[in-house]
N, C-alpha and C. Protein backbone atom coordinates (compact mmCIF):
# COMPACT_ATOMS: atom_id res chain seq x y z
N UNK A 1 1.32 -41.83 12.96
CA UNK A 1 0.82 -40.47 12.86
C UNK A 1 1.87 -39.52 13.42
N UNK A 2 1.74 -38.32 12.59
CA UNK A 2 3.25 -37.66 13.16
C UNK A 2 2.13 -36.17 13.46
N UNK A 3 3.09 -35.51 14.76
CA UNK A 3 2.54 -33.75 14.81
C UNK A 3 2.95 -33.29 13.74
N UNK A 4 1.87 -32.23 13.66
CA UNK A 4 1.86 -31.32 12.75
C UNK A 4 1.59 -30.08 13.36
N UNK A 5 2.33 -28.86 13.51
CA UNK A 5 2.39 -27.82 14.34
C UNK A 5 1.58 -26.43 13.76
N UNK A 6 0.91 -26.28 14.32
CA UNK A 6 0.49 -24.72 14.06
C UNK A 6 1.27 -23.80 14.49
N UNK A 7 1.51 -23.04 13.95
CA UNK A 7 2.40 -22.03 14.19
C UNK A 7 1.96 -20.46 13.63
N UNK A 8 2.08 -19.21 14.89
CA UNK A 8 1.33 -18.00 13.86
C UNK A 8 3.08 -16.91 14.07
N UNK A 9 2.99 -16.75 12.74
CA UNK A 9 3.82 -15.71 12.31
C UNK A 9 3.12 -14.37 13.20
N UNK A 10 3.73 -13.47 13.35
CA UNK A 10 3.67 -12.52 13.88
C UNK A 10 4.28 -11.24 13.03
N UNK A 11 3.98 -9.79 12.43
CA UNK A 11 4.46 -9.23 12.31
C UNK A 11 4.10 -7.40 12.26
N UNK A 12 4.50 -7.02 12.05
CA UNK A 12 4.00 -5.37 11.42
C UNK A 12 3.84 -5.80 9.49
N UNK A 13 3.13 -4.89 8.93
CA UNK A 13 2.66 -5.12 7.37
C UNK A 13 4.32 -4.83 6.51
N UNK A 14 4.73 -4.08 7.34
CA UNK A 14 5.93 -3.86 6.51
C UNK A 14 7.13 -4.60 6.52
N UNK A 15 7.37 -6.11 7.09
CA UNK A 15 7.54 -7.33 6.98
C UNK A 15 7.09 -8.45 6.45
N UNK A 16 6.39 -8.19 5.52
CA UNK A 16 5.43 -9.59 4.71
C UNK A 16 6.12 -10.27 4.24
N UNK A 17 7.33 -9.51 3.44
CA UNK A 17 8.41 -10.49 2.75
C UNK A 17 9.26 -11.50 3.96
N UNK A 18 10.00 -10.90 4.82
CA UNK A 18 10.06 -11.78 5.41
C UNK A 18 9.85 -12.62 6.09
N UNK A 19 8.30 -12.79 6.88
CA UNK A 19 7.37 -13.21 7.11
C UNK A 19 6.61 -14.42 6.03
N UNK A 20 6.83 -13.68 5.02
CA UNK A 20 6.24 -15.03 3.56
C UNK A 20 7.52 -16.31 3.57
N UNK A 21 8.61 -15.82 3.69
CA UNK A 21 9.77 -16.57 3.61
C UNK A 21 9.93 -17.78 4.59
N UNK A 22 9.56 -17.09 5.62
CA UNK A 22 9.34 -17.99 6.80
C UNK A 22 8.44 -19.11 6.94
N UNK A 23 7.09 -18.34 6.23
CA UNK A 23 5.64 -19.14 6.28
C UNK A 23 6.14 -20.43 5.42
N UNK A 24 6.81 -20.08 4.26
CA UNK A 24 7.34 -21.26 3.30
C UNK A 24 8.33 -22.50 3.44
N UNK A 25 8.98 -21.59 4.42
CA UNK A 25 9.96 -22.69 5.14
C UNK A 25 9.32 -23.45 5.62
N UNK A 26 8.38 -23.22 6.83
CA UNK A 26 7.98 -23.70 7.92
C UNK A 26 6.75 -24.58 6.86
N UNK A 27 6.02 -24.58 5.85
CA UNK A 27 5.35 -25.17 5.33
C UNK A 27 5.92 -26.11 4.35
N UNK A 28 7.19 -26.17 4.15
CA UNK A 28 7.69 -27.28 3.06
C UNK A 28 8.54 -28.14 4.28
N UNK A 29 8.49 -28.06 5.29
CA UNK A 29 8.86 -29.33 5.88
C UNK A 29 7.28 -29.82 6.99
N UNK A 30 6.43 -29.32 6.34
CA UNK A 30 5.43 -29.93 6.90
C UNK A 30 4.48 -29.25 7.95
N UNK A 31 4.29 -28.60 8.38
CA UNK A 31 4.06 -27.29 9.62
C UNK A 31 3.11 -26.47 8.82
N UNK A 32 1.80 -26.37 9.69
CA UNK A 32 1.04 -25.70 9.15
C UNK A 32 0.61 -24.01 9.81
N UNK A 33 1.25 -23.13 8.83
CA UNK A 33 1.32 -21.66 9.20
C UNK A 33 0.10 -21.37 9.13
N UNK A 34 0.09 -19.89 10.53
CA UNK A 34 -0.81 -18.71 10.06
C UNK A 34 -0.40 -17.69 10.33
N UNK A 35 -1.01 -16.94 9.60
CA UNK A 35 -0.87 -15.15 9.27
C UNK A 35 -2.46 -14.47 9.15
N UNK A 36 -2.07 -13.30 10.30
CA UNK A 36 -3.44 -12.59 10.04
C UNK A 36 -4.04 -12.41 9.02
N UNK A 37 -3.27 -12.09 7.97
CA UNK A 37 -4.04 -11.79 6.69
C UNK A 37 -4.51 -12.99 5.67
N UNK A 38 -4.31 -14.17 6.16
CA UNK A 38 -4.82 -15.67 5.55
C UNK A 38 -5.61 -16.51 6.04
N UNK A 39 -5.18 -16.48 7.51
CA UNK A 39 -5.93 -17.39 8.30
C UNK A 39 -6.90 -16.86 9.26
N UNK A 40 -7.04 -15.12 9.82
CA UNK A 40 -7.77 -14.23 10.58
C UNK A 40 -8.81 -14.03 10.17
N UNK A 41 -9.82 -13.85 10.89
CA UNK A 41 -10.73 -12.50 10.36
C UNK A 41 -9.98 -11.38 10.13
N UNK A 42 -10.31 -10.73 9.19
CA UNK A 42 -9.45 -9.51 8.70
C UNK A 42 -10.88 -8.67 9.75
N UNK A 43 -10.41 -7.65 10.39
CA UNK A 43 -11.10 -6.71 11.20
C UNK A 43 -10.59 -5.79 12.14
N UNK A 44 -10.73 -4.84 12.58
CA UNK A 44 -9.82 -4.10 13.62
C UNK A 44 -11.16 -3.87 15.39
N UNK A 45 -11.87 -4.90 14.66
CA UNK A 45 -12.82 -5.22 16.39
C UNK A 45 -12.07 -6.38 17.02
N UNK A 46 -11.70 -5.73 17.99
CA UNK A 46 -11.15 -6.34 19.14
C UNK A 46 -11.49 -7.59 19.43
N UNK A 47 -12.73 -7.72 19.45
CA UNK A 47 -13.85 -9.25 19.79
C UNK A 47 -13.71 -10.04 18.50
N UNK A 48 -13.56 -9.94 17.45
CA UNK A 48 -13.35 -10.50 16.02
C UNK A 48 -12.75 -11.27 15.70
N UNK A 49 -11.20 -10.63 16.10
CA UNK A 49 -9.89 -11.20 15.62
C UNK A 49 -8.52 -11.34 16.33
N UNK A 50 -7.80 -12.16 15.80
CA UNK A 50 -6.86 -13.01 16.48
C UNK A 50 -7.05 -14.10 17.27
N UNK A 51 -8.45 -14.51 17.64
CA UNK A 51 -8.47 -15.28 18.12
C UNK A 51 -7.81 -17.01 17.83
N UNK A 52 -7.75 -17.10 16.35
CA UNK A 52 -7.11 -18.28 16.91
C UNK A 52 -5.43 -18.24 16.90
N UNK A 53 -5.12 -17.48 17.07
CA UNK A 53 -3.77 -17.06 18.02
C UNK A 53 -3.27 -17.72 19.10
N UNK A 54 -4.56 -18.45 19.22
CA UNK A 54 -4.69 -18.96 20.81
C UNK A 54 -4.84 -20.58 20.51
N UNK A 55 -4.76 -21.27 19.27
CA UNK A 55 -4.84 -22.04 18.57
C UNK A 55 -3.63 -22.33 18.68
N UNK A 56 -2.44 -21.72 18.20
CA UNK A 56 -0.81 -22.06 17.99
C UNK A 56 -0.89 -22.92 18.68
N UNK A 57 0.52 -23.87 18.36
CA UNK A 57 1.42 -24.38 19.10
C UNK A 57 2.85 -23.28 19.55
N UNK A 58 2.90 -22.94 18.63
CA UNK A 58 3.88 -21.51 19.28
C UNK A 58 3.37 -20.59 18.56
N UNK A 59 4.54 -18.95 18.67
CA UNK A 59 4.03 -17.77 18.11
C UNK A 59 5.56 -17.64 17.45
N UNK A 60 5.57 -16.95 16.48
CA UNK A 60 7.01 -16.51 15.71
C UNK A 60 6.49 -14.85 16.35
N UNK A 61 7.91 -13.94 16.62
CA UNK A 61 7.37 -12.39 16.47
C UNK A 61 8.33 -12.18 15.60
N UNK A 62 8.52 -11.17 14.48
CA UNK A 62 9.24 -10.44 14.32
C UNK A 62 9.05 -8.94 14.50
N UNK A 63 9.85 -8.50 15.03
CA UNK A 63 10.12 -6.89 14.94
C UNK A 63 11.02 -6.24 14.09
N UNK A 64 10.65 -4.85 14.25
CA UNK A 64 11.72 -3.78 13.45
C UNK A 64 11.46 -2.73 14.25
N UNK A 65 11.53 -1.70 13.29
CA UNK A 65 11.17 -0.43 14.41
C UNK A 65 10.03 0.08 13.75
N UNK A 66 9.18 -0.04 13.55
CA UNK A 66 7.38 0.08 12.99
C UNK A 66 6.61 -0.35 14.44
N UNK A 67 5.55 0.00 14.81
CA UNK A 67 5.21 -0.09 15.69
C UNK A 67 3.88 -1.22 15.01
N UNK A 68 3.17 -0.37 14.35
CA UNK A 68 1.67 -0.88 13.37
C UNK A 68 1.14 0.19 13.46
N UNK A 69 0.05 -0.69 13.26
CA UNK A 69 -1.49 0.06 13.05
C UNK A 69 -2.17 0.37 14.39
N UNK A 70 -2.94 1.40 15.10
CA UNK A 70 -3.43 1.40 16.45
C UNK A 70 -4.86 1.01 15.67
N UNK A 71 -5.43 0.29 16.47
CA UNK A 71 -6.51 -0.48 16.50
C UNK A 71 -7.66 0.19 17.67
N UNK A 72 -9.21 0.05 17.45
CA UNK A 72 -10.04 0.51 18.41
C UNK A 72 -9.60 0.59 19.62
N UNK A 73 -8.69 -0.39 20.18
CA UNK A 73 -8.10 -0.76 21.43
C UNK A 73 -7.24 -0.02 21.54
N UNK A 74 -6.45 1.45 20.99
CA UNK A 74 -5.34 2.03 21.27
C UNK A 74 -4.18 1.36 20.88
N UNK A 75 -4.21 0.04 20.84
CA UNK A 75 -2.72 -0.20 20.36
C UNK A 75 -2.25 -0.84 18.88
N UNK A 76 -1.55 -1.31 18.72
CA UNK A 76 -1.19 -1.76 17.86
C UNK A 76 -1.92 -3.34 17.23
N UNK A 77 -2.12 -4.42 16.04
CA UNK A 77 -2.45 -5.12 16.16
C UNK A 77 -1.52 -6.25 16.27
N UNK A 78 -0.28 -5.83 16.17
CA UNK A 78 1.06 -6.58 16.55
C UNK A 78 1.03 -6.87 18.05
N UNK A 79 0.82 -5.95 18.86
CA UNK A 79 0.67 -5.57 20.22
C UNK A 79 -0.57 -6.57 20.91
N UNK A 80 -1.83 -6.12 20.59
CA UNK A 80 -2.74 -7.12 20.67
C UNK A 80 -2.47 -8.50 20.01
N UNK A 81 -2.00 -9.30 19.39
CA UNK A 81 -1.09 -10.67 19.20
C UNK A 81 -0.48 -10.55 20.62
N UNK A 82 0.48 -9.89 20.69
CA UNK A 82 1.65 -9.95 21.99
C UNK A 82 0.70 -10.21 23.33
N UNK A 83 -0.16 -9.38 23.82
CA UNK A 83 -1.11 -9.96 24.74
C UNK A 83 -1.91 -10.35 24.86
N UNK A 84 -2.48 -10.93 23.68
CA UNK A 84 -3.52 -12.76 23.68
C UNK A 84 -2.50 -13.62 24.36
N UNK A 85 -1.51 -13.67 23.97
CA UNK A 85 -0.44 -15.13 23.99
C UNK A 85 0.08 -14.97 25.40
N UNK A 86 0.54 -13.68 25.86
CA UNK A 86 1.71 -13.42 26.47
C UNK A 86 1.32 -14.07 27.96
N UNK A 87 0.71 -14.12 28.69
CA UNK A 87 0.12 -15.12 29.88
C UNK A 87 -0.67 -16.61 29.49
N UNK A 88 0.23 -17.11 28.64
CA UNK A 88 -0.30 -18.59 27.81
C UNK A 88 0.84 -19.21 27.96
N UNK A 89 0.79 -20.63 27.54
CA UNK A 89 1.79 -21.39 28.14
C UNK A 89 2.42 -21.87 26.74
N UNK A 90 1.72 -20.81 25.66
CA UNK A 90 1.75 -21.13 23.93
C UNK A 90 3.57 -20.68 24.45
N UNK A 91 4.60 -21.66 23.37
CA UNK A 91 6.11 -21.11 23.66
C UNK A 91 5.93 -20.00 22.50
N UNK A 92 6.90 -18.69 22.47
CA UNK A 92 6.90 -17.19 21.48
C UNK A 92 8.41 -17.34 21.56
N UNK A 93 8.84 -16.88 20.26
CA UNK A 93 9.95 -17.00 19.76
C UNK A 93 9.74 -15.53 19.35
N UNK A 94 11.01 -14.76 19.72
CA UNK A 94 11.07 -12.90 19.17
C UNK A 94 12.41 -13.56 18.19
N UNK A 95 11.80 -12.44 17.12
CA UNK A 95 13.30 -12.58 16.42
C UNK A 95 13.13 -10.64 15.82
N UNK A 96 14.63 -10.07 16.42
CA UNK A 96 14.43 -8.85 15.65
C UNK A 96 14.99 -8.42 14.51
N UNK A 97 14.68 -7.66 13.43
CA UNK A 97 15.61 -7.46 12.17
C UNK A 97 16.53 -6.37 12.38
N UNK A 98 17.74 -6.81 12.27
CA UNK A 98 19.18 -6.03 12.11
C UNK A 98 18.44 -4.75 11.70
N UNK A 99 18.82 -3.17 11.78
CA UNK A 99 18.57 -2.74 10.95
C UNK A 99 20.18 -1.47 10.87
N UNK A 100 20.55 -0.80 10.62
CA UNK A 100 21.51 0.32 10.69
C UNK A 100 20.91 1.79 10.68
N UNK A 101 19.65 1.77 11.06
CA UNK A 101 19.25 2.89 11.21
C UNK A 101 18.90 3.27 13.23
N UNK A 102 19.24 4.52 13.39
CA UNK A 102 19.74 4.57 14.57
C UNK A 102 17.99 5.68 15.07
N UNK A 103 17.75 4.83 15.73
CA UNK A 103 16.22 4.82 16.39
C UNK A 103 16.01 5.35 18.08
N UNK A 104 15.05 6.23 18.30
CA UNK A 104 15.43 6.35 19.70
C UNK A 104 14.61 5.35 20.42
């Protein structure tokens, strides 16, 4: 019997593509992905969703300079991902995208 890893992508909406790219990788050598929008309750109640976030074996993040969506909770739902996990012993991998646009 071999592991098989859960793993949750992480992103803002305006990363799906590269986020899908990833999910595919990580699923053709065997690794079973999630993404809020496949494997979540789709919802912006706090009590609802992300929970199995907490499921991973790790977290992927990617960033850019998009913040998200603010959610009932004031923040973002990228953000809320970031602190389910972030006092967990789940390992998070940040990866940020290059970009050439000059951001304050």
């Amino acid at each position: 019997m071999y592991f098989k890893p859960r793993i949750f992508i992480s992103s803002t909406f305006d990363l799906l593509r590269i986020r899908a790219e990833i999910q595919d990788f990580f699923s053709s050598v065997g690794a079973e992905t999630m993404l809020y929008e496949k494997n979540l309750t789709p919802s912006i109640m706090s009590s609802t969703y992300r929970v199995d976030i907490l499921e991973a074996d790790f977290v992927i993040y990617i960033f850019k300079e998009r913040y998200g969506t603010i959610t009932d909770t004031g923040i973002s739902g990228t953000h809320e991902e970031w602190e389910s996990v972030a006092n967990t012993e789940i390992p998070k991998h940040v990866y940020i995208v290059k970009t050439d646009e000059k951001i304050d």
